[in-house]
PDB file of N, CA and C in Angstrom:
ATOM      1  N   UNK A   1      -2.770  -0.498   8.873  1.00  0.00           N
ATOM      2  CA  UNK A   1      -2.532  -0.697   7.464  1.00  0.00           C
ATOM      3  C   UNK A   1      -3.353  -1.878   6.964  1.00  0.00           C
ATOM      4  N   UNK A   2      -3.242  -2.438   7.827  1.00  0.00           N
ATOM      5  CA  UNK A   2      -3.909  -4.184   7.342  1.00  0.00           C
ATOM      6  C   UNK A   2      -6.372  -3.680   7.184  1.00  0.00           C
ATOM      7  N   UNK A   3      -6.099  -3.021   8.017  1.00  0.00           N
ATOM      8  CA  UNK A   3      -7.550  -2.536   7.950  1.00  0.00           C
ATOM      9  C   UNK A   3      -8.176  -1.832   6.825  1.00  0.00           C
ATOM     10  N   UNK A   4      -6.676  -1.372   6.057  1.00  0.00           N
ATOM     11  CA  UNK A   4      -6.726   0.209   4.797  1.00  0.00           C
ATOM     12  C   UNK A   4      -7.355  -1.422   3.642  1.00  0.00           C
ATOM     13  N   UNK A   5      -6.272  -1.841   4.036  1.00  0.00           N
ATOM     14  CA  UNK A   5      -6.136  -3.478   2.456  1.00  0.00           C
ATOM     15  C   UNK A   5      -7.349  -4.216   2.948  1.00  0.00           C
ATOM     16  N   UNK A   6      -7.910  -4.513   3.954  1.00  0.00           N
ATOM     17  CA  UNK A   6      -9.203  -5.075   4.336  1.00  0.00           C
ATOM     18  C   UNK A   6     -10.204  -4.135   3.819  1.00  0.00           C
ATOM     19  N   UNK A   7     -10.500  -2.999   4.105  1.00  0.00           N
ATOM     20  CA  UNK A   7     -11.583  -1.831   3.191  1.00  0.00           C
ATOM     21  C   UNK A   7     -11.608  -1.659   1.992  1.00  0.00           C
ATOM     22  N   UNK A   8     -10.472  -1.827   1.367  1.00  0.00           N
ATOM     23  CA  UNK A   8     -10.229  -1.549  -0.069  1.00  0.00           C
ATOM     24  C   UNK A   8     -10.833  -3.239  -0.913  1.00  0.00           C
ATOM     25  N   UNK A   9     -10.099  -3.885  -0.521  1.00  0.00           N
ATOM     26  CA  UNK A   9     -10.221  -5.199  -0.836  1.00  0.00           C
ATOM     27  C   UNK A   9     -12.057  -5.616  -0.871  1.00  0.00           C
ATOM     28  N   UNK A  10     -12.699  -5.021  -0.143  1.00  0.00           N
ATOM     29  CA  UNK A  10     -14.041  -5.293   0.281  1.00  0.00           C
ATOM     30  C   UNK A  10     -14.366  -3.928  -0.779  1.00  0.00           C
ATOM     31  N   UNK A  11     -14.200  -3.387  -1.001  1.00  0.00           N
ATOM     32  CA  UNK A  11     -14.814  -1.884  -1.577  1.00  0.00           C
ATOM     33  C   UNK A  11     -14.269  -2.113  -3.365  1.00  0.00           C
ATOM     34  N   UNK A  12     -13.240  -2.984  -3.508  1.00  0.00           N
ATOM     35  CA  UNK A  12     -12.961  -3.172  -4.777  1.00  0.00           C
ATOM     36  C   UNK A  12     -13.789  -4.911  -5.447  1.00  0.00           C
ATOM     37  N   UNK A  13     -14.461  -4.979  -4.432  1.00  0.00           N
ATOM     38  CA  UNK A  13     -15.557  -6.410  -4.282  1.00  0.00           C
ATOM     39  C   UNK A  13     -16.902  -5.929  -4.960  1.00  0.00           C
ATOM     40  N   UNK A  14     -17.011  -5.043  -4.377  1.00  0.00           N
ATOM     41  CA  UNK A  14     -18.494  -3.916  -4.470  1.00  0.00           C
ATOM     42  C   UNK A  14     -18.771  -3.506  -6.094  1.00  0.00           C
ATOM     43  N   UNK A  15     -17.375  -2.570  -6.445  1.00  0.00           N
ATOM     44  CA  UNK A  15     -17.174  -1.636  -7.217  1.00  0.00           C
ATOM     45  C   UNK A  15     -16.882  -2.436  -8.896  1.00  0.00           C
ATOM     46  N   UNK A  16     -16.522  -3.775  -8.812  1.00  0.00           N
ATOM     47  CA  UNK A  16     -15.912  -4.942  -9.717  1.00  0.00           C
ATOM     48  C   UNK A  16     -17.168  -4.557 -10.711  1.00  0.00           C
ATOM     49  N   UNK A  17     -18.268  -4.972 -10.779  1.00  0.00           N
ATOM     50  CA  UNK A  17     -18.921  -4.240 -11.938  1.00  0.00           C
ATOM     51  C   UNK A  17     -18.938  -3.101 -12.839  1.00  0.00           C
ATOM     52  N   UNK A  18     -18.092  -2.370 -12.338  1.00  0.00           N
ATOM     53  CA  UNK A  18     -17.494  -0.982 -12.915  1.00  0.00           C
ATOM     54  C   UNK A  18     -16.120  -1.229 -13.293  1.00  0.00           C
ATOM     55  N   UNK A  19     -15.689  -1.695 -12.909  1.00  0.00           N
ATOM     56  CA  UNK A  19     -14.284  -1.601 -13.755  1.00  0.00           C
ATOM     57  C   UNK A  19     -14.530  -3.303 -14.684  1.00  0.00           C
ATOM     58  N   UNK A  20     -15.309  -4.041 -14.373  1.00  0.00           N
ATOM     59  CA  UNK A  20     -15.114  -4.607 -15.629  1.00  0.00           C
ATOM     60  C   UNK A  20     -15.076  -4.892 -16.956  1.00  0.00           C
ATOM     61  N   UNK A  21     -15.546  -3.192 -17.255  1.00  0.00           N
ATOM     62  CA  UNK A  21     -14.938  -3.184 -19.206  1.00  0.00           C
ATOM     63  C   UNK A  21     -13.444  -2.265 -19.278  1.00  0.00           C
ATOM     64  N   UNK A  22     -13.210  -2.399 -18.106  1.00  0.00           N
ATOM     65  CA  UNK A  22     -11.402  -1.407 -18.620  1.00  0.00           C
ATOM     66  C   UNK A  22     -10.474  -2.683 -18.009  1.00  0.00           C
ATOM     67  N   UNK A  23     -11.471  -3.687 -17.571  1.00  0.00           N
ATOM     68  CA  UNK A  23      -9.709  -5.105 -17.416  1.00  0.00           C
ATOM     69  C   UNK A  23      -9.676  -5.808 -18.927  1.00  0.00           C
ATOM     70  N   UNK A  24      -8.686  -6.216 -19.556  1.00  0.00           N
ATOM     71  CA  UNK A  24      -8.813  -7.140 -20.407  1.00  0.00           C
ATOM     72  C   UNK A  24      -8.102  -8.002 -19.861  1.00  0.00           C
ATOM     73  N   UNK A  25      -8.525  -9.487 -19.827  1.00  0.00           N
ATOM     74  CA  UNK A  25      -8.117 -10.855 -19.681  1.00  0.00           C
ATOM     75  C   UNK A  25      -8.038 -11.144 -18.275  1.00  0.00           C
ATOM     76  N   UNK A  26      -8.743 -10.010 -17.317  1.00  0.00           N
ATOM     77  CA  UNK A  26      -8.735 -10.799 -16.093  1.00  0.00           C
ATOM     78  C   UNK A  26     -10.448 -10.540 -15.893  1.00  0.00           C
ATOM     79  N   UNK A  27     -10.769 -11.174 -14.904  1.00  0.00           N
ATOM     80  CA  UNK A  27     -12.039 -10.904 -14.344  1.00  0.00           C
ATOM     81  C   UNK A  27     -12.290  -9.728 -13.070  1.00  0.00           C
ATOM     82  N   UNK A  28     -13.012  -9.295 -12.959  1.00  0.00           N
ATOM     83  CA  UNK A  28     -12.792  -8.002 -12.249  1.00  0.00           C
ATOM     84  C   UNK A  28     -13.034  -8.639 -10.761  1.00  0.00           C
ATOM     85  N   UNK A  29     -13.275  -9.815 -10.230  1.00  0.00           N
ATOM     86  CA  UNK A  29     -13.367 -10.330  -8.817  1.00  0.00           C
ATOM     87  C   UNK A  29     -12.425 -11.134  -8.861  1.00  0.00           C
ATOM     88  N   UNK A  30     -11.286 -11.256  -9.712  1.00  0.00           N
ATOM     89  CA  UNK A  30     -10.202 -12.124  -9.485  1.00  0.00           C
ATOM     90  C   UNK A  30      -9.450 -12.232  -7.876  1.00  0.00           C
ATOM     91  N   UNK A  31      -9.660 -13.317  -7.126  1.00  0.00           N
ATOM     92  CA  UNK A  31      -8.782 -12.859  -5.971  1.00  0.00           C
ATOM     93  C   UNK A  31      -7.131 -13.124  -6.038  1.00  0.00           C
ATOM     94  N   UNK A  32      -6.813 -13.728  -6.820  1.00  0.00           N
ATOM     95  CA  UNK A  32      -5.318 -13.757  -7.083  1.00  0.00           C
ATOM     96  C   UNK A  32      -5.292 -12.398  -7.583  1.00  0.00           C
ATOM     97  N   UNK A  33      -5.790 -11.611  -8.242  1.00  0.00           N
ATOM     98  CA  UNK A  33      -5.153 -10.186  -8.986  1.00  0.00           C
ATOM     99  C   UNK A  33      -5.063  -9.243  -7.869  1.00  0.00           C
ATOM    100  N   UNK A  34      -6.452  -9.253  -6.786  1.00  0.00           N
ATOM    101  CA  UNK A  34      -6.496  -8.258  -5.872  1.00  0.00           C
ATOM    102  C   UNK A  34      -5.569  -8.575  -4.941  1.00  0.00           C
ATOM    103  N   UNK A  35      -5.039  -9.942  -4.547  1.00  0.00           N
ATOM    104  CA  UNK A  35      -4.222 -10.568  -3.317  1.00  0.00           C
ATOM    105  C   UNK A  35      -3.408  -9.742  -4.234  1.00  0.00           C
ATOM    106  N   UNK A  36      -2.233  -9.687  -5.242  1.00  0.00           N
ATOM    107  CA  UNK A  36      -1.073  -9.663  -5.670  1.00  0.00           C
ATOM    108  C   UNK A  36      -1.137  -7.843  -5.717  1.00  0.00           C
ATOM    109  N   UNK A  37      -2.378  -7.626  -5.794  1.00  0.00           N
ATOM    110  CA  UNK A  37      -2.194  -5.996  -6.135  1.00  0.00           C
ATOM    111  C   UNK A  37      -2.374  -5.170  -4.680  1.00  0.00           C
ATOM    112  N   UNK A  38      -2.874  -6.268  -3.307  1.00  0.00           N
ATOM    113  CA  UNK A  38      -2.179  -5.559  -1.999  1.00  0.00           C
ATOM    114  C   UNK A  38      -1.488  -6.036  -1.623  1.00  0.00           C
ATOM    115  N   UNK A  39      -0.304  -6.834  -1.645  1.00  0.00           N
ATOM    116  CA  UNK A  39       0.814  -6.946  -1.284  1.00  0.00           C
ATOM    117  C   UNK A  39       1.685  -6.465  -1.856  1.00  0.00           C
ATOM    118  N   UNK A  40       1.560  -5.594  -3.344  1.00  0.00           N
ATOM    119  CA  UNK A  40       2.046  -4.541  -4.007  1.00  0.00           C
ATOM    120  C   UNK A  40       1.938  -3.770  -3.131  1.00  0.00           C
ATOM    121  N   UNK A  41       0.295  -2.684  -3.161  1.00  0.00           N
ATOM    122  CA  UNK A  41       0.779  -1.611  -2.140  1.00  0.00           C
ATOM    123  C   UNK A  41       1.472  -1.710  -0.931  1.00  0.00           C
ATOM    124  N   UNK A  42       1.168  -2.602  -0.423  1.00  0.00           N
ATOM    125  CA  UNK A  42       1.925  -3.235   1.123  1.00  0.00           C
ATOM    126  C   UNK A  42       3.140  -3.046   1.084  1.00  0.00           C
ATOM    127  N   UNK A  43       3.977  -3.472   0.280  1.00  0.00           N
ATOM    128  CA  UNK A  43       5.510  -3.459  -0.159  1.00  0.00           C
ATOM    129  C   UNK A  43       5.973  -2.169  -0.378  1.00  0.00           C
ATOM    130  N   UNK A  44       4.805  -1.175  -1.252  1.00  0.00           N
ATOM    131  CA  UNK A  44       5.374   0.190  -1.834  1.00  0.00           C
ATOM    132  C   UNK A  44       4.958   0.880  -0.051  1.00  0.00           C
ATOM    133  N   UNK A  45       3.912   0.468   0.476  1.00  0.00           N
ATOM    134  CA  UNK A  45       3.693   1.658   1.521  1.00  0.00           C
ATOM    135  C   UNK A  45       5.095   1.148   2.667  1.00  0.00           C
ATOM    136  N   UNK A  46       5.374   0.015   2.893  1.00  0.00           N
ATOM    137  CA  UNK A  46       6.563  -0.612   3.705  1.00  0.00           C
ATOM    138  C   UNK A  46       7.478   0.488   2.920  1.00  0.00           C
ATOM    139  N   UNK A  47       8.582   0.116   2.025  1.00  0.00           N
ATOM    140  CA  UNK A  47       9.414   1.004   1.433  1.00  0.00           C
ATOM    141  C   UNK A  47       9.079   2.253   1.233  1.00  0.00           C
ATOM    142  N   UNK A  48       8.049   2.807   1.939  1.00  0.00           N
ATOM    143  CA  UNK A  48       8.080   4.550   1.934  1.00  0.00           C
ATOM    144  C   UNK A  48       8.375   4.588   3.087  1.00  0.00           C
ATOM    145  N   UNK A  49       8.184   3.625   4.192  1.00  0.00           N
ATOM    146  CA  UNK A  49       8.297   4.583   5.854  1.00  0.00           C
ATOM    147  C   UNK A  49       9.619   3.977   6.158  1.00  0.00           C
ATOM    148  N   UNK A  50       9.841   2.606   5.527  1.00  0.00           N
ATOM    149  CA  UNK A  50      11.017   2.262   6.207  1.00  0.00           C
ATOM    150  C   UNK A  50      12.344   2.715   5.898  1.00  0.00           C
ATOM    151  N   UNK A  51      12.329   3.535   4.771  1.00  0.00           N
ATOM    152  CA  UNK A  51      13.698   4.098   4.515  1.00  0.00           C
ATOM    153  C   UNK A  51      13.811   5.457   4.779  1.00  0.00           C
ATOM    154  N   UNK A  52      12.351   5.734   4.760  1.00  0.00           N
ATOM    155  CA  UNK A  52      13.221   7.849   6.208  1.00  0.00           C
ATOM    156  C   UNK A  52      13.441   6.964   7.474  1.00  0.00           C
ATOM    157  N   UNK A  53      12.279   6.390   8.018  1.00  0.00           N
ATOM    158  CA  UNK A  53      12.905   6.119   9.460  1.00  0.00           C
ATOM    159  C   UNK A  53      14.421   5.280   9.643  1.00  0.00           C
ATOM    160  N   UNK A  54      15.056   4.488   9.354  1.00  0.00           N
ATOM    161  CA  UNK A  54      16.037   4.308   8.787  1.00  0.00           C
ATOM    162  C   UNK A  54      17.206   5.055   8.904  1.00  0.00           C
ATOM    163  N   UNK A  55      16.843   6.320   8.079  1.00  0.00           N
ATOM    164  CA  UNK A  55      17.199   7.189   8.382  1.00  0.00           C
ATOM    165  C   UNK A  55      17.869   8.166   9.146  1.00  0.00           C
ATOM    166  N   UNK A  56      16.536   8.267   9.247  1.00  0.00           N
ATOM    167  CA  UNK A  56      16.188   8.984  10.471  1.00  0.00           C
ATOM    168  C   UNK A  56      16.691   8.344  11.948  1.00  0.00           C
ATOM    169  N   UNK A  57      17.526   7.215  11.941  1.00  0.00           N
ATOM    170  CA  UNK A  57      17.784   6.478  13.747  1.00  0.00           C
ATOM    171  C   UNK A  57      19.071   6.581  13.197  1.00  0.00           C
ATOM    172  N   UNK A  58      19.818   6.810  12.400  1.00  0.00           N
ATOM    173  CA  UNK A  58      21.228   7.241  12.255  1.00  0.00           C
ATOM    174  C   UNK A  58      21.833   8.939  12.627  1.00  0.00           C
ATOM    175  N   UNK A  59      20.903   9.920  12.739  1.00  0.00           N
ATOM    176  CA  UNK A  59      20.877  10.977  13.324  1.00  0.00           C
ATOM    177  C   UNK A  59      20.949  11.190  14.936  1.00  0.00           C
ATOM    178  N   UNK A  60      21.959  11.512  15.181  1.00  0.00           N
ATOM    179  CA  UNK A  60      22.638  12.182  16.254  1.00  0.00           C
ATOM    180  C   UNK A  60      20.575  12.754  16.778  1.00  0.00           C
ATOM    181  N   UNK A  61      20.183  12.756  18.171  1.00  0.00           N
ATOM    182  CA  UNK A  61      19.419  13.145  18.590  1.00  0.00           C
ATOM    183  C   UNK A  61      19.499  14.812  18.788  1.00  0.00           C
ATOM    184  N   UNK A  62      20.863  14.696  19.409  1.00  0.00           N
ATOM    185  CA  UNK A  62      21.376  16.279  20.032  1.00  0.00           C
ATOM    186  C   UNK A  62      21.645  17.078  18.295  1.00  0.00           C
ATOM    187  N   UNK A  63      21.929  16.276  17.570  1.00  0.00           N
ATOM    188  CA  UNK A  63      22.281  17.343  16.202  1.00  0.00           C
ATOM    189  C   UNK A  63      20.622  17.458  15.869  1.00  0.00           C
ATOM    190  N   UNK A  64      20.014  17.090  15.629  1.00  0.00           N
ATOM    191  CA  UNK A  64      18.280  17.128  15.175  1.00  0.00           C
ATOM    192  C   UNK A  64      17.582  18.152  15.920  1.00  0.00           C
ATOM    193  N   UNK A  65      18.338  17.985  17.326  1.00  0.00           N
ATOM    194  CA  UNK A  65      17.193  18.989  18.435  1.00  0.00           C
ATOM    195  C   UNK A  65      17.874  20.437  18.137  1.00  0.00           C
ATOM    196  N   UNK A  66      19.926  20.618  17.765  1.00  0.00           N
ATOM    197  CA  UNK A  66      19.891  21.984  17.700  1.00  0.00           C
ATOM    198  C   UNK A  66      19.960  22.431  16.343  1.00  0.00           C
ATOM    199  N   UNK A  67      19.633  21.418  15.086  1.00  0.00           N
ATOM    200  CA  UNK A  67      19.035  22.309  14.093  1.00  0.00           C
ATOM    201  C   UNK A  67      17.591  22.934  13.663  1.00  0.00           C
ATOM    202  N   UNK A  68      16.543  22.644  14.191  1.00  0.00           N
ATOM    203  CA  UNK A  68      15.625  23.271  14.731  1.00  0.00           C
ATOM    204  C   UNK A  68      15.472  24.630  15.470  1.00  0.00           C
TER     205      UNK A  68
END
């Protein structure tokens, strides 16, 4: 995951000349905006896996294997 926010982070470095007429009031190489906007996804991709698996370890093994 940390490699996805390292590529992106470097690829949204690159790309900052293009999106800088659709930011208003930030600069398009801001590193406070990009730090705050992957530890956003970080948080949203955390809270997608951690609440099936979660889940998912409250399930009986033997009930999982004979509803299949």
């Amino acid at each position: 995951m940390g490699l996805g926010i390292g590529l992106g982070a470097i690829l949204a470095l690159f790309l900052s000349r293009f999106l800088a007429g659709l930011l208003y009031g930030v600069k398009s190489n801001d590193p406070i905006t990009l730090a705050a906007v992957s530890v956003l996804l970080l948080v949203a991709a955390l809270a997608a896996t951690l609440l099936p698996a979660r889940r998912a370890t409250r399930v009986d093994p033997m009930v999982a294997l004979r509803y299949e």
